[in-house]
Protein backbone atom coordinates (compact mmCIF):
# COMPACT_ATOMS: atom_id res chain seq x y z
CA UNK A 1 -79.10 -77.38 43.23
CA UNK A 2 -77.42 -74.86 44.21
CA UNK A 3 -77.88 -72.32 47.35
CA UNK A 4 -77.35 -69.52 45.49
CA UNK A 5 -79.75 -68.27 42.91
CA UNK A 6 -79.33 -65.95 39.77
CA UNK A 7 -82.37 -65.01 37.66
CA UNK A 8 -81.50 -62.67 34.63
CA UNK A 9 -83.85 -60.37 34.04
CA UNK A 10 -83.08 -58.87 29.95
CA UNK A 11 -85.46 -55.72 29.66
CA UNK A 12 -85.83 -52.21 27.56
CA UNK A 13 -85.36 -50.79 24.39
CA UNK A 14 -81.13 -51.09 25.31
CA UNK A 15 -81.55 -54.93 26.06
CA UNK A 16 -79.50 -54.40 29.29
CA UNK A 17 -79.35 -57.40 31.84
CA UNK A 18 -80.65 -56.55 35.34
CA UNK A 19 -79.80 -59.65 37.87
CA UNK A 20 -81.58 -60.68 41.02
CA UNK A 21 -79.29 -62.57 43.39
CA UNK A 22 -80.83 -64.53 45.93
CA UNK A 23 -79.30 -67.23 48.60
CA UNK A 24 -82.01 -69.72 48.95
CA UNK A 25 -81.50 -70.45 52.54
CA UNK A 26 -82.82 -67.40 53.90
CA UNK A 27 -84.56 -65.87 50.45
CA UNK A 28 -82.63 -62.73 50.83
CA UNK A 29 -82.12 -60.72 47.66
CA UNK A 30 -79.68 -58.32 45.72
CA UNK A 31 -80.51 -56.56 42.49
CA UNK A 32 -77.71 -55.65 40.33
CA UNK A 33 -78.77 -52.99 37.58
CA UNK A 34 -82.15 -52.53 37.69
CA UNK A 35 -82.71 -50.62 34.64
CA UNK A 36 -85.60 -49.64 32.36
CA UNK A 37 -88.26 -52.06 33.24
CA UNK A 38 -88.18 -51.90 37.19
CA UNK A 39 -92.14 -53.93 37.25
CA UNK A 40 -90.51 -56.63 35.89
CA UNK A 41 -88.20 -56.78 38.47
CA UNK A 42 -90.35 -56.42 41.33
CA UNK A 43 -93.02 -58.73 39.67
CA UNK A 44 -90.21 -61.28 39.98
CA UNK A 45 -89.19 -60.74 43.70
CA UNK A 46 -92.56 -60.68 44.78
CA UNK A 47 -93.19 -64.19 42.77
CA UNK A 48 -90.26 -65.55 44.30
CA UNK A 49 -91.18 -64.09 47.70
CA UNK A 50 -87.63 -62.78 48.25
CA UNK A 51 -86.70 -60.14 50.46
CA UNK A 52 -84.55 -57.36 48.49
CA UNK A 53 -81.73 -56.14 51.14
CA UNK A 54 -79.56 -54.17 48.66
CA UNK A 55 -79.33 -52.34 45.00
CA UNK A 56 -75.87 -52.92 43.66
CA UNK A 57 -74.39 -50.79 40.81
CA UNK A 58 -71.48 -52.13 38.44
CA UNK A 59 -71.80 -48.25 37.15
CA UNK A 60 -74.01 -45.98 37.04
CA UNK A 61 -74.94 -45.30 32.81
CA UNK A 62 -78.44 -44.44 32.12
CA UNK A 63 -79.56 -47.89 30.67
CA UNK A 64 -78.28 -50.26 34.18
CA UNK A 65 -80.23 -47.10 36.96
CA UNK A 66 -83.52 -46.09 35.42
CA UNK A 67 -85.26 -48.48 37.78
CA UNK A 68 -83.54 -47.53 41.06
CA UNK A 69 -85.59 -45.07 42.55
CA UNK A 70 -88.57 -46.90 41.76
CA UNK A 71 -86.78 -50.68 43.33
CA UNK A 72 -85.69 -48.30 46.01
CA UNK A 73 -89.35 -46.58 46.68
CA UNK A 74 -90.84 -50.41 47.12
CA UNK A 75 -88.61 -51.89 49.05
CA UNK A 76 -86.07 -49.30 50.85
CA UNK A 77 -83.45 -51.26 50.05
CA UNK A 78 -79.64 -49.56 50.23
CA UNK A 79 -78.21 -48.27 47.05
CA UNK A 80 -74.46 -49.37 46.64
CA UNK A 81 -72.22 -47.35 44.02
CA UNK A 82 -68.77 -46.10 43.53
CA UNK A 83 -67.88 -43.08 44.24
CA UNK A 84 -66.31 -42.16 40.97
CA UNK A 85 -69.75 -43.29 39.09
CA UNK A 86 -71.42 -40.21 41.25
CA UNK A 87 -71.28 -37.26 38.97
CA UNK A 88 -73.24 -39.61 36.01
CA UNK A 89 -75.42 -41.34 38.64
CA UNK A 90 -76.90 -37.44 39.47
CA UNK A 91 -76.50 -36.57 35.67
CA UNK A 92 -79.57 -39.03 34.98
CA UNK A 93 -82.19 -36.55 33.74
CA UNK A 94 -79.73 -35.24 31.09
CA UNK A 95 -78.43 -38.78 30.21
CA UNK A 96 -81.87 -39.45 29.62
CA UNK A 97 -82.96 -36.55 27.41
CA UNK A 98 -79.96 -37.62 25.33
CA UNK A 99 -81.90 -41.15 24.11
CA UNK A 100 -85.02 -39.04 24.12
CA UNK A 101 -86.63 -40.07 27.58
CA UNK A 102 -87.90 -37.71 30.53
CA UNK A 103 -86.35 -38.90 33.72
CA UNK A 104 -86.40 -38.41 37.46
CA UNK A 105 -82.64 -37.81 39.62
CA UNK A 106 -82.14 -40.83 41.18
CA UNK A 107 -81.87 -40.89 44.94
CA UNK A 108 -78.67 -40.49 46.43
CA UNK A 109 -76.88 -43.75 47.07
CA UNK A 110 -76.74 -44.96 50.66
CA UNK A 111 -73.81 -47.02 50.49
CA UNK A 112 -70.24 -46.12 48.61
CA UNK A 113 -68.44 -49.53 46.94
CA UNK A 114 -64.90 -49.64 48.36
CA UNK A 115 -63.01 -52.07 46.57
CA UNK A 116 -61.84 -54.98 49.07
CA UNK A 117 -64.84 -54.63 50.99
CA UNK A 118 -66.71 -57.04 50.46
CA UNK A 119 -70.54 -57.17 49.70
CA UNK A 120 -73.31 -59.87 51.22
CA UNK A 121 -76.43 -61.47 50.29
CA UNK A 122 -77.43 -63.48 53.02
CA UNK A 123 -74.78 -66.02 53.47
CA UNK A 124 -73.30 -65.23 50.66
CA UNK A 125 -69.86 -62.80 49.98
CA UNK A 126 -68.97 -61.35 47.12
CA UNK A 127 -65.63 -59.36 46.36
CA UNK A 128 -65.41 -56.04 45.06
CA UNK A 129 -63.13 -55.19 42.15
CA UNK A 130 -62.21 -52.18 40.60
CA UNK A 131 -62.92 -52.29 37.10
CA UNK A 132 -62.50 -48.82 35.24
CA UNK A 133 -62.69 -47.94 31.41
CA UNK A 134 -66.24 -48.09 30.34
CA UNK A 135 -66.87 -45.69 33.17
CA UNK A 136 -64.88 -43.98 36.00
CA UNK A 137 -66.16 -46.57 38.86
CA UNK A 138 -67.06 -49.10 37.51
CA UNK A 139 -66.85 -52.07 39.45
CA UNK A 140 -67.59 -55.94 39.05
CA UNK A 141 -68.73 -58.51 41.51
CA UNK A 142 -66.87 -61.65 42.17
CA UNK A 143 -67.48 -64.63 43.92
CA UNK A 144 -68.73 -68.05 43.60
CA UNK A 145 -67.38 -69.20 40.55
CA UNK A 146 -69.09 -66.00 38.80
CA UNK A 147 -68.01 -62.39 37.89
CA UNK A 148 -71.20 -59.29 37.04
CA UNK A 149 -69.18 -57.40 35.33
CA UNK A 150 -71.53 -54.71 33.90
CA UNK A 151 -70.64 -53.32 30.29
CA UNK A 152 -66.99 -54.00 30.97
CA UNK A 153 -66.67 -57.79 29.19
CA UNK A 154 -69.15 -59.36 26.64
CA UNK A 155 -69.66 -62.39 24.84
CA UNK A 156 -67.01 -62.00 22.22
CA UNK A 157 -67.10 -57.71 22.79
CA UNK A 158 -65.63 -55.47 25.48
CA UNK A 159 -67.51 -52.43 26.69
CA UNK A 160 -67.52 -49.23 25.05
CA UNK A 161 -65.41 -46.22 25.65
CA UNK A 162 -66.49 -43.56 23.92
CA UNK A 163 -69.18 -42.28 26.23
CA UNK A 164 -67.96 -39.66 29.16
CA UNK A 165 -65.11 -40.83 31.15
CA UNK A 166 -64.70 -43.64 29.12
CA UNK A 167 -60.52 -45.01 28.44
CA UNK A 168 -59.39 -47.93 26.13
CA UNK A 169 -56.06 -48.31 28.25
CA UNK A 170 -57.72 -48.53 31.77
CA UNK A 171 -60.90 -51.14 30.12
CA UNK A 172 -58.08 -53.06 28.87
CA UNK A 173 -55.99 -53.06 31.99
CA UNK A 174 -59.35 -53.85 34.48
CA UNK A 175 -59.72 -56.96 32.01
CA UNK A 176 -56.20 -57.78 32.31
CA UNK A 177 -55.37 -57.56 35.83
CA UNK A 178 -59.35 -58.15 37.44
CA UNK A 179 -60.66 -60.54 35.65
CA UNK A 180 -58.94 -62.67 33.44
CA UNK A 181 -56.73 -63.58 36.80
CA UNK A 182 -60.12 -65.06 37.26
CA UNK A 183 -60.01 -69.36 36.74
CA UNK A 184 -61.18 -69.93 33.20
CA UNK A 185 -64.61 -71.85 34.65
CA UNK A 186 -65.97 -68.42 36.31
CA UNK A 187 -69.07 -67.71 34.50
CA UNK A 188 -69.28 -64.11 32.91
CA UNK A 189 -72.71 -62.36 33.71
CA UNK A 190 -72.60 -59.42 31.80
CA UNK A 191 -74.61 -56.17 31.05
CA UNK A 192 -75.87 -56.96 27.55
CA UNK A 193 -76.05 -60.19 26.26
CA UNK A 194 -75.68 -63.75 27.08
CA UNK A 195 -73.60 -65.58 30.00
CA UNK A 196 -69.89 -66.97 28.99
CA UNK A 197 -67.10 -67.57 30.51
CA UNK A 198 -63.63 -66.25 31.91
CA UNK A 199 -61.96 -69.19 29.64
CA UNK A 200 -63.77 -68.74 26.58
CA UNK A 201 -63.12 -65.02 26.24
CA UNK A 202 -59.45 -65.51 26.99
CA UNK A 203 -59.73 -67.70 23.60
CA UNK A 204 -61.78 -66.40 21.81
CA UNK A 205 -62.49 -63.02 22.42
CA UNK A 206 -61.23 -60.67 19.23
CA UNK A 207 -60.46 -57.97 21.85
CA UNK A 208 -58.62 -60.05 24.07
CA UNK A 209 -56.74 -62.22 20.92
CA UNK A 210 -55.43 -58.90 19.51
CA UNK A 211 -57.33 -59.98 16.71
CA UNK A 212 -59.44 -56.69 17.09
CA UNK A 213 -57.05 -53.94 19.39
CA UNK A 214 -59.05 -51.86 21.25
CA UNK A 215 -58.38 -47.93 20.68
């Protein structure tokens, strides 16, 4: 089995995929995205008896940070998000009256992610890659034979572009050049939906076939 540990966490009315990260060894913890449900997610730490040392952001749309200030509240753990994500990280409370919901601001993030700095949990590194299009920072996590990519590659779907900031060209280009460079067995953990792979999208995927051009 291996040392490191992924536990996907599907919650809320938007069906988005919070992850908990966790290296075995010394049960220390990431969560990437917690979104609408952030009980669940400490439910499940607390279960596990994992320590949380960070909050990771792929980007920072209203359905992957609605559970952040509470995650953060509990444990104190260090938000990480890039910088360009900032001005819709702060925009939460009107993001949030847009899908009809009364939220809080967020709290500021502790940590900016600078891609090619690499992030930890416990013994564990993962890269940082740039990954623009569905948002202005987005970013996806690589390492270990496995990409979180946020909302920027599905199973069989890329992300949307239509909300603020959003841009066909650059989604297309961050798939391109950041991921699909990726070996075809790296396992695709995305923001919405199930797991795939690198390899099957480049196959299969109507977006990436040109069976279905984007923009």
């Amino acid at each position: 089995m291996s040392e490191l540990e992924v536990v996907t966490l599907p919650n809320g009315q938007f069906a988005e995929n919070c992850y908990l990260v966790a290296d075995r060894g010394t049960r220390e913890a990431v969560v990437i995205d917690p979104g609408e449900e952030p009980a669940m997610f400490l439910a499940e730490l607390n279960t596990r008896a994992w320590t949380l040392r960070a909050i990771w952001l792929t980007h920072a749309h209203v359905d992957h940070i609605m559970g952040v200030g509470t995650v953060k509240r509990a444990t104190g753990a260090p938000i990480h998000l890039h910088p360009l994500d900032r001005p819709i990280y702060d925009a939460l409370p009107q993001f949030g009256a847009w899908v009809g919901m009364r939220l809080d601001a967020p709290p500021p993030p502790d940590e900016d992610l600078t891609p090619g700095t690499p992030v930890r949990v416990g013994r564990f590194e993962f890269d940082v890659r740039f990954t623009p299009g569905h948002s202005p920072g987005s970013v996806s996590f690589v390492g270990h034979d496995m990409v979180f990519g946020g909302d920027v590659l599905f199973n069989g779907s890329v992300g949307r572009t239509d909300l603020p900031g959003g841009d066909p060209a650059a989604l297309m280009a961050s798939i391109q050049s950041q991921l699909l460079s990726l070996p075809d067995s790296t396992v695709v953990y995305s923001g919405h939906g199930p797991a795939t792979s690198i390899g099957v999208e480049r196959l299969t995927n109507p977006f990436l076939t040109g069976a279905y051009p984007l923009g």
